[in-house]
C-alpha atoms as a PDB file:
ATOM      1  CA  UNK A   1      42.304   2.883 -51.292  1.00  0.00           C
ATOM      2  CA  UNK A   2      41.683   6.341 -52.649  1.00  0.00           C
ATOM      3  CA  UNK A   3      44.289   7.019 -55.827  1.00  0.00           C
ATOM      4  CA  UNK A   4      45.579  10.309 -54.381  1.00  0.00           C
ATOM      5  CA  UNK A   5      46.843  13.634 -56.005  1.00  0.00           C
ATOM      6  CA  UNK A   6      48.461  16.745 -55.375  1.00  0.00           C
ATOM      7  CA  UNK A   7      47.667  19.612 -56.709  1.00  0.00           C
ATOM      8  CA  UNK A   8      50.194  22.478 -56.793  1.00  0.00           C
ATOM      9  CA  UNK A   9      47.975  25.851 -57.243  1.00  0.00           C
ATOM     10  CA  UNK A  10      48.548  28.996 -56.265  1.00  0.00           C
ATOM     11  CA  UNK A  11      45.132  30.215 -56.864  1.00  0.00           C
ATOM     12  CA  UNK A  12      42.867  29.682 -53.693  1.00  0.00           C
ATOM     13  CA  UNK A  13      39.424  29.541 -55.755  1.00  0.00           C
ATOM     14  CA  UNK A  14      40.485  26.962 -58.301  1.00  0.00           C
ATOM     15  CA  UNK A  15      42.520  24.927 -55.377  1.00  0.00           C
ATOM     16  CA  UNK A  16      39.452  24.494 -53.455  1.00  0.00           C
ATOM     17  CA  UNK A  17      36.589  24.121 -56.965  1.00  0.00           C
ATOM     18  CA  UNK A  18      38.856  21.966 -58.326  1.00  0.00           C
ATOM     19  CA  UNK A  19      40.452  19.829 -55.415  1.00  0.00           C
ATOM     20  CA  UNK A  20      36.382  19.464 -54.694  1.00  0.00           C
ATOM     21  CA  UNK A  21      35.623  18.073 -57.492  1.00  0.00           C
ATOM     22  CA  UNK A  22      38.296  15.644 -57.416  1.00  0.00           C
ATOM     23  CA  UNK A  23      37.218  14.596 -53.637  1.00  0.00           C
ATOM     24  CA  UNK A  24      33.789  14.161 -54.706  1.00  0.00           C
ATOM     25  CA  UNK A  25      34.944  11.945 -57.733  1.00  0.00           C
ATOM     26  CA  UNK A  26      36.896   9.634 -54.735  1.00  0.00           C
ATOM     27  CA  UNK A  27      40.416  11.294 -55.071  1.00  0.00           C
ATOM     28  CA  UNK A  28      42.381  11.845 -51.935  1.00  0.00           C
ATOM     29  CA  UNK A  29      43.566  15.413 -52.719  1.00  0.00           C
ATOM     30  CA  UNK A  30      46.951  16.854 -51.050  1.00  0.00           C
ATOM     31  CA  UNK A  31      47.368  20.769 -51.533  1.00  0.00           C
ATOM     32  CA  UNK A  32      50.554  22.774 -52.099  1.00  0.00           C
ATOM     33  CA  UNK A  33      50.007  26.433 -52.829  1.00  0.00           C
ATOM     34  CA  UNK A  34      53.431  27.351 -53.683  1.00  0.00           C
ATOM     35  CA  UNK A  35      56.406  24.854 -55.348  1.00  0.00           C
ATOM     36  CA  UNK A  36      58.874  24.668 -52.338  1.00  0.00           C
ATOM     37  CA  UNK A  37      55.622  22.999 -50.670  1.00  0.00           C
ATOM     38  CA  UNK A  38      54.357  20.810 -53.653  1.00  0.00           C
ATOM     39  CA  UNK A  39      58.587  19.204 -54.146  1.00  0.00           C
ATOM     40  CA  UNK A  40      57.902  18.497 -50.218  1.00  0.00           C
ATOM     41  CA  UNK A  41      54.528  17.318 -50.247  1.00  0.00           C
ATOM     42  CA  UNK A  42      55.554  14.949 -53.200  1.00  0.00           C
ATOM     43  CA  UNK A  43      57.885  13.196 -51.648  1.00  0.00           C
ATOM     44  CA  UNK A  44      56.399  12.718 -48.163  1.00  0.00           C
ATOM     45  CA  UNK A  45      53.217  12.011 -49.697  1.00  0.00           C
ATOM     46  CA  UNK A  46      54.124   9.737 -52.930  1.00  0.00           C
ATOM     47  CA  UNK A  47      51.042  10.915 -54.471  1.00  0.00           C
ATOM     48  CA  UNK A  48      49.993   8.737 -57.698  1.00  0.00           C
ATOM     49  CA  UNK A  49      49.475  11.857 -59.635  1.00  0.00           C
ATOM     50  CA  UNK A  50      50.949  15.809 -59.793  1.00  0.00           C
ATOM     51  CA  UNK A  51      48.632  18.405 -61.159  1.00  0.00           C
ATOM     52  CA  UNK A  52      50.865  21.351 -61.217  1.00  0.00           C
ATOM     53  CA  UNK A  53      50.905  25.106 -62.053  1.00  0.00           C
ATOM     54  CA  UNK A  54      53.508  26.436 -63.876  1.00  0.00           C
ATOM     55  CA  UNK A  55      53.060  30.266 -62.215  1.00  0.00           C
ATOM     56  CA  UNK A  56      53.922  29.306 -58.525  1.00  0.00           C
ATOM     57  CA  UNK A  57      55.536  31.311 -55.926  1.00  0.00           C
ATOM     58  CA  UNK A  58      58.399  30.165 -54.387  1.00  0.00           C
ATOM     59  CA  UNK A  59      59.393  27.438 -57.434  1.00  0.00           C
ATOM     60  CA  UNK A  60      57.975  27.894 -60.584  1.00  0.00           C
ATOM     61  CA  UNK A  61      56.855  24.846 -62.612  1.00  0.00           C
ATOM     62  CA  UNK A  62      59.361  24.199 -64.189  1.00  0.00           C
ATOM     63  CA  UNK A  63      61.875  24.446 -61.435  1.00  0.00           C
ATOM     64  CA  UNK A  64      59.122  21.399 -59.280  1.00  0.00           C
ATOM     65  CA  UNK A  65      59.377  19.446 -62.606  1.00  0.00           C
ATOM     66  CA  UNK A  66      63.086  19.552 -63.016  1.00  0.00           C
ATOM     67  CA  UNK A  67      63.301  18.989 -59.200  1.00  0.00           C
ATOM     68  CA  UNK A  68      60.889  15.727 -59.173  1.00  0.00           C
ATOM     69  CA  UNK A  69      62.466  14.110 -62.210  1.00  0.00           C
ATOM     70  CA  UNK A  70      65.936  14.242 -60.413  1.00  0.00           C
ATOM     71  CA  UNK A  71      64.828  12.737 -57.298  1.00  0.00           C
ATOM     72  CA  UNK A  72      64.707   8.669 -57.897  1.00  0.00           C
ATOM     73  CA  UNK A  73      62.418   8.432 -55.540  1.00  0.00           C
ATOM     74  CA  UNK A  74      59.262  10.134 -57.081  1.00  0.00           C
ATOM     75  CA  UNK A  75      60.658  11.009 -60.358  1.00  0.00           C
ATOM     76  CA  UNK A  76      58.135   7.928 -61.935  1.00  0.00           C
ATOM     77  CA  UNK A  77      55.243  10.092 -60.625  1.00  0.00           C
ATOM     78  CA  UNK A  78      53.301  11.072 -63.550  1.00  0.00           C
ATOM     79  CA  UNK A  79      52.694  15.056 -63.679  1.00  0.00           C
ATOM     80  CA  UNK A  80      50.042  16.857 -65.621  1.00  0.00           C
ATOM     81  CA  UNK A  81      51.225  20.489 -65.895  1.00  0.00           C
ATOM     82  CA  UNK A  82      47.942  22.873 -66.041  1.00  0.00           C
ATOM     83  CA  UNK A  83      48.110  26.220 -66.477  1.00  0.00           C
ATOM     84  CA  UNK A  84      47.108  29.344 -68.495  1.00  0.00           C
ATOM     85  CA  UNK A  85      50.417  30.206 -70.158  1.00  0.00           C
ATOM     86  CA  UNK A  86      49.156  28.865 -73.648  1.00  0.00           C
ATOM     87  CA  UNK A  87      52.630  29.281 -75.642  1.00  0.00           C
ATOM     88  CA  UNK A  88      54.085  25.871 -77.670  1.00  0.00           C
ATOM     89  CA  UNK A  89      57.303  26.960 -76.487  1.00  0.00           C
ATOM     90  CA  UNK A  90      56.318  26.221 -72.587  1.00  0.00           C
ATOM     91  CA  UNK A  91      54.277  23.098 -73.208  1.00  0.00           C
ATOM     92  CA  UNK A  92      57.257  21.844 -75.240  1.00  0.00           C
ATOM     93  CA  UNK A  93      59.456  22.588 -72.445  1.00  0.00           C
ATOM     94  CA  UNK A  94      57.556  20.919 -69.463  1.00  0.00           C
ATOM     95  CA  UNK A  95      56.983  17.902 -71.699  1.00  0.00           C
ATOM     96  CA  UNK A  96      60.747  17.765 -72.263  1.00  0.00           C
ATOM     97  CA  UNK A  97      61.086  17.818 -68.841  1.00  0.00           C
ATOM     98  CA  UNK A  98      59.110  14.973 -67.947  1.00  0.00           C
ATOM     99  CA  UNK A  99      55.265  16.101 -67.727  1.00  0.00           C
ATOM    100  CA  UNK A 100      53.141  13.667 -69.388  1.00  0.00           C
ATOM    101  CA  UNK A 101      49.973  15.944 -70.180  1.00  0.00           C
ATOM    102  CA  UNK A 102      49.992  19.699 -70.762  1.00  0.00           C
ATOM    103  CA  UNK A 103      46.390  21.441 -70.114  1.00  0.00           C
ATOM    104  CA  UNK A 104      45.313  24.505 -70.631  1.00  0.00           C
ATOM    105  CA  UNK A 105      42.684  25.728 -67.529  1.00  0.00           C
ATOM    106  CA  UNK A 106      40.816  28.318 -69.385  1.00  0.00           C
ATOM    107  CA  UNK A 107      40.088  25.259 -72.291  1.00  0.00           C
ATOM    108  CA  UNK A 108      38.651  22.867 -69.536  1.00  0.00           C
ATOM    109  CA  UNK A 109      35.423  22.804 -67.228  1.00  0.00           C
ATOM    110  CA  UNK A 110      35.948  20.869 -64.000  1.00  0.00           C
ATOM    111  CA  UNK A 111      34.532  17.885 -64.858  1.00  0.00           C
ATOM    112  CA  UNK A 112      36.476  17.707 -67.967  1.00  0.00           C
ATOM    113  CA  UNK A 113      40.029  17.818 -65.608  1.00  0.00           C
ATOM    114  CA  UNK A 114      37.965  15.312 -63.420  1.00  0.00           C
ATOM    115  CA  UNK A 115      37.834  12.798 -66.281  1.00  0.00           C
ATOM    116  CA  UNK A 116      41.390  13.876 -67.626  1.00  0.00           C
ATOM    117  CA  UNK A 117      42.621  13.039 -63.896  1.00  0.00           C
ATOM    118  CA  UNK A 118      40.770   9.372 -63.979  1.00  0.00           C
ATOM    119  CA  UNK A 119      42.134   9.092 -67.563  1.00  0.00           C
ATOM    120  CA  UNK A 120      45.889   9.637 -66.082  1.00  0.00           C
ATOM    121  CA  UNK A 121      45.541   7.302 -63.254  1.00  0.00           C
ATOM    122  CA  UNK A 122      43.213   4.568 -64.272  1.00  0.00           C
ATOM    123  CA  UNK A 123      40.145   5.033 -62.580  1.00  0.00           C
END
C-alpha cells in the first residue's frame, strides 16, 4: 500500500507541482489548503507523513503543529515543516514543537523534496 502524505499548502501551484511529483513517485497525496483542514485531514486520514506550511490561512503552522502533538492519536506522525520564512528563530521553534525536518522551498527543486519525502518515510 501507497505510504501516504498530506500536504498542508496554501499555494495552489506548488500544491498541485509538488503533490504531482509525489503521486508520480507512488505517494498517496491528501491536500489541505488551509490548517483548520490539514488538523482534520490528519486525523481522519492518519497520513504517515505531514508536509506543512507554516503561512496558512485559517491556522498557521505553528498553531497545526502544536495542535497535532497534543492529540495522542496522531501526535507520532512525523511532520516536515516547509516553508519560505528562512529565520533560525522559526525553524527552532517548529522543531521545538515537534517537527522533525525544517525545509526551506526556495533551497529545494521538486525532486529534491521527492527524495527528502522517501528519506522521511522509508521508501
Amino acid at each position: 500500500m501507497a505510504k501516504k502524505i498530506l500536504f498542508a499548502e496554501d499555494e495552489p501551484a506548488l500544491q498541485r507541482a509538488l503533490s504531482e511529483s509525489l503521486r508520480e513517485a507512488g505517494f498517496a497525496v491528501v491536500s489541505a489548503l488551509d490548517g483548520e483542514a490539514a488538523c482534520a485531514k490528519v486525523v481522519e486520514e492518519k497520513p504517515d507523513l505531514i508536509l506543512l506550511d507554516l503561512i496558512l490561512p485559517k491556522k498557521d503552522g505553528f498553531e497545526v503543529l502544536r495542535t497535532l502533538k497534543n492529540n495522542p492519536s496522531v501526535a507520532d506522525i512525523p511532520v516536515i515543516v516547509l516553508t519560505n520564512l528562512e529565520g533560525t528563530t522559526e525553524a527552532a521553534h517548529a522543531i521545538e514543537l515537534g517537527a522533525v525536518g525544517y525545509l526551506i522551498k526556495t533551497d529545494y527543486r521538486l525532486d529534491e523534496l521527492v527524495e527528502k519525502v522517501k528519506e522521511a518515510v522509508g521508501k
